[in-house]
N, C-alpha and C. Protein backbone atom coordinates (compact mmCIF):
# COMPACT_ATOMS: atom_id res chain seq x y z
N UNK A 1 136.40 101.02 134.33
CA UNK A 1 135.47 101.68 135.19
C UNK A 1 135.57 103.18 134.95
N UNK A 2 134.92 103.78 134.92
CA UNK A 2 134.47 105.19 134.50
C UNK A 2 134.79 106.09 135.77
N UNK A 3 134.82 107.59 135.65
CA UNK A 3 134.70 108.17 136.87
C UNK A 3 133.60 108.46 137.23
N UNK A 4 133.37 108.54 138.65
CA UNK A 4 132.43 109.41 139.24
C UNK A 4 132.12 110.51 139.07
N UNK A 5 130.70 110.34 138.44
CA UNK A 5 130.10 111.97 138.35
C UNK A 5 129.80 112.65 139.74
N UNK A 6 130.18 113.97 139.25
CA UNK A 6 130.10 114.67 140.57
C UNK A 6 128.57 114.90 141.28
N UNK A 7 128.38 114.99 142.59
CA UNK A 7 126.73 115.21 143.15
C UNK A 7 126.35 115.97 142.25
N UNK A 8 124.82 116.19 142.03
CA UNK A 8 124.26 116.70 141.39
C UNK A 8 124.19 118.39 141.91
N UNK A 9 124.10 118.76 143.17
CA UNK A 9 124.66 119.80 143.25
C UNK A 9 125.69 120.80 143.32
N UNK A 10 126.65 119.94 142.68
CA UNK A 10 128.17 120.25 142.59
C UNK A 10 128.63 120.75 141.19
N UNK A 11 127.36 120.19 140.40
CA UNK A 11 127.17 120.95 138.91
C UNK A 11 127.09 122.01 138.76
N UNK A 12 127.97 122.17 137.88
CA UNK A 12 127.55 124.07 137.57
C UNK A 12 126.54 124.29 136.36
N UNK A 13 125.53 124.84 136.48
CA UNK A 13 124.27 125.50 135.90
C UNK A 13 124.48 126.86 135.54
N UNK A 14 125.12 127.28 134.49
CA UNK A 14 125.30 128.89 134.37
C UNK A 14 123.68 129.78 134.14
N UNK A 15 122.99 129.19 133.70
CA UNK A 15 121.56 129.29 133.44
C UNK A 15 120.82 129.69 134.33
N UNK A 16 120.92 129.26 135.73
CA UNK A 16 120.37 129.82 136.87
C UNK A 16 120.56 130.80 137.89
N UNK A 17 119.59 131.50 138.33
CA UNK A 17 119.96 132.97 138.81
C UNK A 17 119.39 132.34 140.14
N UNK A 18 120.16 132.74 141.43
CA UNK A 18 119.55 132.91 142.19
C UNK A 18 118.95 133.89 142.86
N UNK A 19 117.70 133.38 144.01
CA UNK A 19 116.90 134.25 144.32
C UNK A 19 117.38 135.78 144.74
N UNK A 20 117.24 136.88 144.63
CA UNK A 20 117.60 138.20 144.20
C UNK A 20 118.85 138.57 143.64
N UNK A 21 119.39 137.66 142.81
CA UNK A 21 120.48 137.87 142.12
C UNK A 21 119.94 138.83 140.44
N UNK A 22 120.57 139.59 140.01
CA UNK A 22 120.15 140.22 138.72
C UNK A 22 119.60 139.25 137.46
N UNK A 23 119.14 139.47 136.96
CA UNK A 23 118.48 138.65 136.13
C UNK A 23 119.00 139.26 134.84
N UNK A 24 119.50 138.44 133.76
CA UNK A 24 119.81 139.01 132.27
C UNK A 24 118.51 138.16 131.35
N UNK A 25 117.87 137.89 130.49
CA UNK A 25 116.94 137.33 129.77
C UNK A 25 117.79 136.94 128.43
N UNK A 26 117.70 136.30 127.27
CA UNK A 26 118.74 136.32 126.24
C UNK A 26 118.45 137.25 125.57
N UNK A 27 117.43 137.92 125.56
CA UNK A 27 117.64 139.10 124.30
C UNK A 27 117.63 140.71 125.25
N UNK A 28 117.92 140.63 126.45
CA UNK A 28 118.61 141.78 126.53
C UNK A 28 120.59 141.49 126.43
N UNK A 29 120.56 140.04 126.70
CA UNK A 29 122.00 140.12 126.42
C UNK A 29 122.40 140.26 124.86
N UNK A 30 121.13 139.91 123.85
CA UNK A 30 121.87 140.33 122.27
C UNK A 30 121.33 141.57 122.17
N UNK A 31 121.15 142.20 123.31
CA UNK A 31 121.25 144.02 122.62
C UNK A 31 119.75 144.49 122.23
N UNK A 32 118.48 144.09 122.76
CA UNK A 32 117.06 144.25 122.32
C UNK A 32 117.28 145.87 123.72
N UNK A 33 116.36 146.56 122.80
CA UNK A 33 116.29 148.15 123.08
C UNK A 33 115.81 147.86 124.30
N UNK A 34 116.09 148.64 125.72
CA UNK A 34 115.81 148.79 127.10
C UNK A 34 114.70 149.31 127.74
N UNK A 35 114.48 150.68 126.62
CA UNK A 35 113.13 150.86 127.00
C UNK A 35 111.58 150.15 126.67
N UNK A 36 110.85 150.13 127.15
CA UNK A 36 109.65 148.98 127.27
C UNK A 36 108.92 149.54 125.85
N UNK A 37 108.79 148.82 125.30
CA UNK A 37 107.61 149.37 123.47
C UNK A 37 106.42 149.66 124.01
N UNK A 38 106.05 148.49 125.53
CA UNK A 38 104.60 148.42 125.66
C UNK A 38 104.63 148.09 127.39
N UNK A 39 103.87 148.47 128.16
CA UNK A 39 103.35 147.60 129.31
C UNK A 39 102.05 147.26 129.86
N UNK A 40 101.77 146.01 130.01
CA UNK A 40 100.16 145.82 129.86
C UNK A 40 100.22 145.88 131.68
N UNK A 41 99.26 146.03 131.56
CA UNK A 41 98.51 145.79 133.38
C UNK A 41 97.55 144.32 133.41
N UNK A 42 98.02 143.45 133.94
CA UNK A 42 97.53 142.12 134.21
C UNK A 42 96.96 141.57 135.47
N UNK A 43 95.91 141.08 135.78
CA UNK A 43 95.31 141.31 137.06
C UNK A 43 95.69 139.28 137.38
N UNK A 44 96.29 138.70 138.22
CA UNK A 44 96.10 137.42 138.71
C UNK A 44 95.03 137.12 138.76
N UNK A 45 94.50 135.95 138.42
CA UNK A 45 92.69 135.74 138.74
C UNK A 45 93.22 134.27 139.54
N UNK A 46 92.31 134.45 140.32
CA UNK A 46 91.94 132.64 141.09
C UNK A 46 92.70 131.73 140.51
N UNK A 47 91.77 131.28 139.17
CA UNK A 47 91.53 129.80 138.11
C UNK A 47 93.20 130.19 137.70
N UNK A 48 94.05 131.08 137.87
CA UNK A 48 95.04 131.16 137.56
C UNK A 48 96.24 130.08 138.34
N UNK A 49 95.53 130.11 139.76
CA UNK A 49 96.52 128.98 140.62
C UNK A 49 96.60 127.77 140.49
N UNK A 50 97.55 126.89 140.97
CA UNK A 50 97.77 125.33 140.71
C UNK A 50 97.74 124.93 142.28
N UNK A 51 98.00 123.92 142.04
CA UNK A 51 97.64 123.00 143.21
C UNK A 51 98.40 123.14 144.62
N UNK A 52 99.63 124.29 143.82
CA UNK A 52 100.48 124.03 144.90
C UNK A 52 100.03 125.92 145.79
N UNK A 53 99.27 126.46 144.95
CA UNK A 53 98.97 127.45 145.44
C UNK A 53 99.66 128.90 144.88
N UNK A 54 99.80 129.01 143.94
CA UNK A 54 100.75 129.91 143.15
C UNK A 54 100.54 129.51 141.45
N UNK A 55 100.59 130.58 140.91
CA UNK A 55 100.17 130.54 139.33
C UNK A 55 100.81 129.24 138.58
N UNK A 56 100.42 128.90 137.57
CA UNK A 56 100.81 127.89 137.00
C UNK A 56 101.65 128.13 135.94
N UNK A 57 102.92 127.62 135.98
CA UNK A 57 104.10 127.71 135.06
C UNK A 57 103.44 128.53 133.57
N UNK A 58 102.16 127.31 133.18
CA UNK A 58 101.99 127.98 132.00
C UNK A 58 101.16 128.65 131.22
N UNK A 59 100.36 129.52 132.67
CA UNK A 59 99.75 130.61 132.77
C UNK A 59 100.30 131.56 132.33
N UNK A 60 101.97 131.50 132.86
CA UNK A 60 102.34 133.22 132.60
C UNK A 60 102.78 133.15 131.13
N UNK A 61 102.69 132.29 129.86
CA UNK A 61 102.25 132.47 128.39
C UNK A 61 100.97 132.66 128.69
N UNK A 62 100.01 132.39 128.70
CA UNK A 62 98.62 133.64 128.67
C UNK A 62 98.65 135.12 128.97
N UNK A 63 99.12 135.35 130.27
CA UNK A 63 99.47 136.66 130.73
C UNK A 63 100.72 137.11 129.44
N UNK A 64 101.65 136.80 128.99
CA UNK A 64 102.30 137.31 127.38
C UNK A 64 101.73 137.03 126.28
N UNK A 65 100.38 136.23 126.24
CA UNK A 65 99.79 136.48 125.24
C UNK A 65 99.21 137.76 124.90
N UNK A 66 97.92 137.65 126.47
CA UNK A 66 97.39 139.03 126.36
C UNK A 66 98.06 140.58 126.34
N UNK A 67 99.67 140.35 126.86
CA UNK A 67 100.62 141.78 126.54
C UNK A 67 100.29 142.24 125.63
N UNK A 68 100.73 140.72 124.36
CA UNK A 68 101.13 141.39 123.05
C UNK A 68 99.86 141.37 122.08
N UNK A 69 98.75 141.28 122.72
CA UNK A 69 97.50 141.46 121.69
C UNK A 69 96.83 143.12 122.45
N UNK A 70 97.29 143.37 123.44
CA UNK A 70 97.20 144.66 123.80
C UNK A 70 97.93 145.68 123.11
N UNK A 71 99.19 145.77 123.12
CA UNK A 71 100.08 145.93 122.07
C UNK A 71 99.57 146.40 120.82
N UNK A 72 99.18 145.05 120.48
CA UNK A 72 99.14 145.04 118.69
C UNK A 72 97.61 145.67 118.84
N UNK A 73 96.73 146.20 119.41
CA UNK A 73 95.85 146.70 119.60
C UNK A 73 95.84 148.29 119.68
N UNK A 74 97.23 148.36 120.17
CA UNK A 74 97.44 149.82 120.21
C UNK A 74 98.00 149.99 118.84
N UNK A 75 98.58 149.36 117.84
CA UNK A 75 99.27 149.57 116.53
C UNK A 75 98.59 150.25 116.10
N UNK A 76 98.80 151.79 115.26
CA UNK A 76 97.68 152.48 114.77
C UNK A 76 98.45 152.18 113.50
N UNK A 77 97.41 151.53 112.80
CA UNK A 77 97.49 151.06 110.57
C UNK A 77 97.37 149.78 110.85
N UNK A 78 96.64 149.16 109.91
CA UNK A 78 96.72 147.78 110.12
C UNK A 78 98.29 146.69 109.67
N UNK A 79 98.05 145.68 110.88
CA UNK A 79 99.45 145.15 111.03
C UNK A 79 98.70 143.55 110.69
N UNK A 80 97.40 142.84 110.26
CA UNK A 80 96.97 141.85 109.99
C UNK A 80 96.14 141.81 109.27
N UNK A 81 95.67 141.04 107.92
CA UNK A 81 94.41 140.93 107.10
C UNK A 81 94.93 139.42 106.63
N UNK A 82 94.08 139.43 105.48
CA UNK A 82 93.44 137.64 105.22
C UNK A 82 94.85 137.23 104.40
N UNK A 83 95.99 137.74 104.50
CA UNK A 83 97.32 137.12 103.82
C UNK A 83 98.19 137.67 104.71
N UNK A 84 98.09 138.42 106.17
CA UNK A 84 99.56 138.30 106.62
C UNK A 84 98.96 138.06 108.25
N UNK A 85 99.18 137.26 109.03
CA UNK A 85 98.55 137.24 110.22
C UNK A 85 99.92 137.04 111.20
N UNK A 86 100.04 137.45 112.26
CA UNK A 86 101.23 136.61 113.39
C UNK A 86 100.98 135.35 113.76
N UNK A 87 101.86 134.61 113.76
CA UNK A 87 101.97 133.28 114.55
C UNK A 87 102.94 133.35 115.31
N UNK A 88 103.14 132.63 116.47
CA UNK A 88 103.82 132.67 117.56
C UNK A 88 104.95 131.20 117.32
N UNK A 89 106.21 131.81 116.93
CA UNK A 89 107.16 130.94 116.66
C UNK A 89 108.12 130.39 117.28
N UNK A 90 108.15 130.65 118.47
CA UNK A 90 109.26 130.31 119.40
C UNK A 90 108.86 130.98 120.69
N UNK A 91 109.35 130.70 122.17
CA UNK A 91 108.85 131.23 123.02
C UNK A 91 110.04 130.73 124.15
N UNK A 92 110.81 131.73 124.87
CA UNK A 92 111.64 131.26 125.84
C UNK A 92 111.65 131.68 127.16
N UNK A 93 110.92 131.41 128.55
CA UNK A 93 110.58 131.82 129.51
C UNK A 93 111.28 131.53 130.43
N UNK A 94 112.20 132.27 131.13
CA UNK A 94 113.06 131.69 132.47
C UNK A 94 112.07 132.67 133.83
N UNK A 95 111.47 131.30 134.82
CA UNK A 95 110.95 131.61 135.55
C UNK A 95 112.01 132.16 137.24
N UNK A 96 111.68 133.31 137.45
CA UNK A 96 112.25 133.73 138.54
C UNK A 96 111.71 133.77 139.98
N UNK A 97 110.62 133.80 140.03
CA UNK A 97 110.07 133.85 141.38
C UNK A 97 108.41 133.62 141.12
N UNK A 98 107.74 132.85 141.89
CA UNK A 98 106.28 132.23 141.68
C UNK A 98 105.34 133.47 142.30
N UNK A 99 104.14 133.52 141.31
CA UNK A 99 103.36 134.75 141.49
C UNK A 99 102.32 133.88 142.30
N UNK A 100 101.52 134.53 143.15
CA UNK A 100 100.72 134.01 144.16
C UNK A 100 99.28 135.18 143.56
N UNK A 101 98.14 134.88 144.43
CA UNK A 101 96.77 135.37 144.53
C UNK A 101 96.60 135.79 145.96
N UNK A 102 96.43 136.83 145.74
CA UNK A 102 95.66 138.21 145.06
C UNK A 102 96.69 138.90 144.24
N UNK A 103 97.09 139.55 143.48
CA UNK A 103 98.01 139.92 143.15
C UNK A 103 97.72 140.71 141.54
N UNK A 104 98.71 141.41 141.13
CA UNK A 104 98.57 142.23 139.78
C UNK A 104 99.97 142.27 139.20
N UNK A 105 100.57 142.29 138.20
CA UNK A 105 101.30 142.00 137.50
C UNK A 105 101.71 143.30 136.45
N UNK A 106 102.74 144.15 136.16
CA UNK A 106 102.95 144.41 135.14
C UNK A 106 104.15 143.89 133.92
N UNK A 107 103.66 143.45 132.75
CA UNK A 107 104.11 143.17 131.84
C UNK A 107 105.00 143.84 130.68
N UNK A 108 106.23 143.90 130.41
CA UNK A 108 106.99 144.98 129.71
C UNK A 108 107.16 143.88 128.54
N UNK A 109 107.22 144.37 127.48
CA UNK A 109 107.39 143.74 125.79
C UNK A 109 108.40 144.68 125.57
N UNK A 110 109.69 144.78 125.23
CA UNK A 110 110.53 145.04 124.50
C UNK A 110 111.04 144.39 123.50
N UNK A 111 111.29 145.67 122.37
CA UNK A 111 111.79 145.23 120.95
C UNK A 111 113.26 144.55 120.54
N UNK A 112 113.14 143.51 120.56
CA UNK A 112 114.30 142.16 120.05
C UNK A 112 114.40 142.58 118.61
N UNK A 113 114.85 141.49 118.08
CA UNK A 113 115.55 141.87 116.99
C UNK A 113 113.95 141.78 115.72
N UNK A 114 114.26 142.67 114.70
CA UNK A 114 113.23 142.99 113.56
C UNK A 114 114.04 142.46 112.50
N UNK A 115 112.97 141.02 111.94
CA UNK A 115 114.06 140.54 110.70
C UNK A 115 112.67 140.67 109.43
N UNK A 116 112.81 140.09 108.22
CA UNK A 116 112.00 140.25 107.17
C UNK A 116 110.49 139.75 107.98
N UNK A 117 110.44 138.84 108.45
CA UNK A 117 108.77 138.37 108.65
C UNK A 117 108.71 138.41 110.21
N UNK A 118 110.01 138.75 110.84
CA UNK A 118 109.69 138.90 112.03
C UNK A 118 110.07 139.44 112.74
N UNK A 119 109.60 139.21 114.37
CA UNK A 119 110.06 140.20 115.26
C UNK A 119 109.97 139.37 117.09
N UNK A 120 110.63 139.55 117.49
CA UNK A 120 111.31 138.85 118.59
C UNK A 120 111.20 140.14 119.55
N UNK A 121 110.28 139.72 120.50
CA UNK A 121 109.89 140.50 121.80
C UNK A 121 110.90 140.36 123.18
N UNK A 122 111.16 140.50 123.80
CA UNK A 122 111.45 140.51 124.98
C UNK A 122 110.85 140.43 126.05
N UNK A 123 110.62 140.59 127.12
CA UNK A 123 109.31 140.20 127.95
C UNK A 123 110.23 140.27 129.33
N UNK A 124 108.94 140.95 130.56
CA UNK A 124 109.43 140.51 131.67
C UNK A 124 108.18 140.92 132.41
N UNK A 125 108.00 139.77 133.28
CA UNK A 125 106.69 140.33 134.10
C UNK A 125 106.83 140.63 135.58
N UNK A 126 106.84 141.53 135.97
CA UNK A 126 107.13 142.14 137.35
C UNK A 126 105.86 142.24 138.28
N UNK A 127 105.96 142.76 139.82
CA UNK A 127 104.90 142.60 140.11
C UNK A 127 104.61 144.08 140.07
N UNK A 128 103.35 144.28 140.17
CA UNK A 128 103.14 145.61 140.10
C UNK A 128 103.33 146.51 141.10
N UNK A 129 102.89 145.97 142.12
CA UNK A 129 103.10 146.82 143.69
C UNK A 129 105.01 146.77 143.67
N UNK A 130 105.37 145.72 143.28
CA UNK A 130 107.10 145.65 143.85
C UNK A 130 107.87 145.31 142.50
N UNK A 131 107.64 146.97 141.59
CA UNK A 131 108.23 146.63 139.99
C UNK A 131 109.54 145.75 140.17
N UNK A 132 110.47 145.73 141.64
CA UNK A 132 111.83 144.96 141.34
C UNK A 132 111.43 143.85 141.68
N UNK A 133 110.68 143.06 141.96
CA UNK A 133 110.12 141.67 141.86
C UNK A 133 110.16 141.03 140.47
N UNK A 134 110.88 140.49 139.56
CA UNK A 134 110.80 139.59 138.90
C UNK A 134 110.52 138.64 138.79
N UNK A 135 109.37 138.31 138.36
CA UNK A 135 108.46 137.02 138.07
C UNK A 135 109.13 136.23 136.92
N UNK A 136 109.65 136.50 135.91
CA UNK A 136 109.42 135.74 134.21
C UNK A 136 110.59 137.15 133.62
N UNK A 137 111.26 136.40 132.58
CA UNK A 137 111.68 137.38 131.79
C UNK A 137 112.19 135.79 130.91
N UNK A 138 112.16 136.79 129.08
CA UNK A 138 113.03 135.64 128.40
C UNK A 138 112.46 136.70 126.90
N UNK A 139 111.76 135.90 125.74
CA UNK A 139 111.80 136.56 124.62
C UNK A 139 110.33 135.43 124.03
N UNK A 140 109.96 136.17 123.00
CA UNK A 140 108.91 135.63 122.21
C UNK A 140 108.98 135.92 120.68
N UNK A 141 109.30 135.39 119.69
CA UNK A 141 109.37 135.29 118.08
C UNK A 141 107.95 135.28 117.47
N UNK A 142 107.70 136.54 117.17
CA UNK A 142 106.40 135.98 116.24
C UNK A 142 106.88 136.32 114.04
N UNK A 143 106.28 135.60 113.98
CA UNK A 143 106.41 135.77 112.34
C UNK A 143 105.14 135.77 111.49
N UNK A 144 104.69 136.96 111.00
CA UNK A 144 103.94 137.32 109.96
C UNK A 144 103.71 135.81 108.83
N UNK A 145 102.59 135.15 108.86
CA UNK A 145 102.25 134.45 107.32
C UNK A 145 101.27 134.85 106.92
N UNK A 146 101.05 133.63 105.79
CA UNK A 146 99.99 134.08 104.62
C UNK A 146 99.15 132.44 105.29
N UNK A 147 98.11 132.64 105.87
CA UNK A 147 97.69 131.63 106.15
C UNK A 147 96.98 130.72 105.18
N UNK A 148 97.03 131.08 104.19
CA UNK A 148 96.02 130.26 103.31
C UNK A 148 97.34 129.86 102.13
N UNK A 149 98.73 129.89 102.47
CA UNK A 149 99.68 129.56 101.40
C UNK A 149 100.34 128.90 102.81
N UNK A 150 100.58 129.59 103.78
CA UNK A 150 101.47 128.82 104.91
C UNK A 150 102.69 129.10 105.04
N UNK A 151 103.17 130.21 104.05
CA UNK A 151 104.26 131.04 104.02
C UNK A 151 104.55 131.92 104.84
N UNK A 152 106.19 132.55 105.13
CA UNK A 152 106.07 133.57 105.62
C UNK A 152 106.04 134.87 104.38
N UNK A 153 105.58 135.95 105.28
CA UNK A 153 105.65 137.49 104.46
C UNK A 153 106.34 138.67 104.82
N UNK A 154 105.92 139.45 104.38
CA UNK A 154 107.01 140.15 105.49
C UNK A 154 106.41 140.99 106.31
N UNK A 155 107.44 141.57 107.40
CA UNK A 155 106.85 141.90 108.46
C UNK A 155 105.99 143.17 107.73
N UNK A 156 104.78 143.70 108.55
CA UNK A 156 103.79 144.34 108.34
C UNK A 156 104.40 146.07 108.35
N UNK A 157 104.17 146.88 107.46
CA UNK A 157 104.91 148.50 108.06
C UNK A 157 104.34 148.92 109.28
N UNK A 158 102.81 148.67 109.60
CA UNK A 158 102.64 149.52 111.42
C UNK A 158 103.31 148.52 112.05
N UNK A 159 103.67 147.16 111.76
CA UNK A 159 104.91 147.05 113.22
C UNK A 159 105.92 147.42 113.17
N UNK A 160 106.91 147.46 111.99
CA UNK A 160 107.76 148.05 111.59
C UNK A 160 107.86 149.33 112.20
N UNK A 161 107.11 150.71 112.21
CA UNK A 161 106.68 151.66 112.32
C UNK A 161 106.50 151.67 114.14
N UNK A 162 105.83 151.17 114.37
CA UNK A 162 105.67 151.15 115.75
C UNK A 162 106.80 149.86 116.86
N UNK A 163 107.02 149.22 116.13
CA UNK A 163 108.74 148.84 116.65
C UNK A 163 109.78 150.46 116.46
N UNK A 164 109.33 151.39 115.61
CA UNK A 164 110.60 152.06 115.79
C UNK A 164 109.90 153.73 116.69
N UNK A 165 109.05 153.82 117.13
CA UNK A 165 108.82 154.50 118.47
C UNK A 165 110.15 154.99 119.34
């Protein structure tokens, strides 16, 4: 006979923060630069809520989509043409507190680590009226290919360039 596993709340979860406890994300714990590269202004819309009345888990990847195409919008030199484009390679979101309607959001992208084809964001979405409100924080990998070979390339010089701001 085996032992008894312990209640399920008797488990330890190092992973979880509780409610106003400090929040670390993994790539500010491997050392991704503190100050923000970018912050978008994000407005909550309606069609954004779920059933239970509060945004939907996987809404707030849309709201970090649109960060980082704001972002890459501000890149002055081109950072995409018909052989090097971003794709979104990985994505790690630890949710901290549920965003509700009416509401506005600001979004911080910080620079993670810069390797040959890529570059690893950081992310945290706060609320705007109450910047110490943490909504979301974690990291996002995008990597430069050649879409018509399916390769990677390497990272582009205006991100390069504007990662080092």
């Amino acid at each position: 006979m085996s032992a008894p596993r312990k209640p399920r709340a008797a488990r330890r979860h190092s992973a979880v923060t509780q409610p106003g406890a400090a929040a670390t994300s993994g790539a500010e714990a491997a050392g991704a630069d503190s100050q923000p590269l970018f912050v978008a202004a994000i407005a909550v819309r309606w069609r954004d809520l779920d059933a239970f009345n509060h945004v939907n888990n996987s809404t707030f990847l849309t709201y970090l989509e649109e960060a980082r195409l704001q972002w890459l919008a501000s890149v002055p030199g081109p950072w995409f043409d018909e052989h090097a484009m971003p794709v979104l390679a990985a994505s790690s979101l630890n949710y901290r507190a549920p965003v509700s309607w009416p509401g506005a959001l600001r979004v911080e992208l910080t620079r993670g680590r810069l390797g040959g084809s890529s570059l690893a964001l950081a992310h945290r979405i706060l609320d705007a009226a109450d910047p110490a409100r943490l909504h979301c924080d974690g990291e996002v990998v995008m990597v430069w290919m050649d879409p018509v070979t399916g390769r990677s390339v390497p990272l582009p010089q205006a991100i390069r360039d504007a990662c080092a701001r």
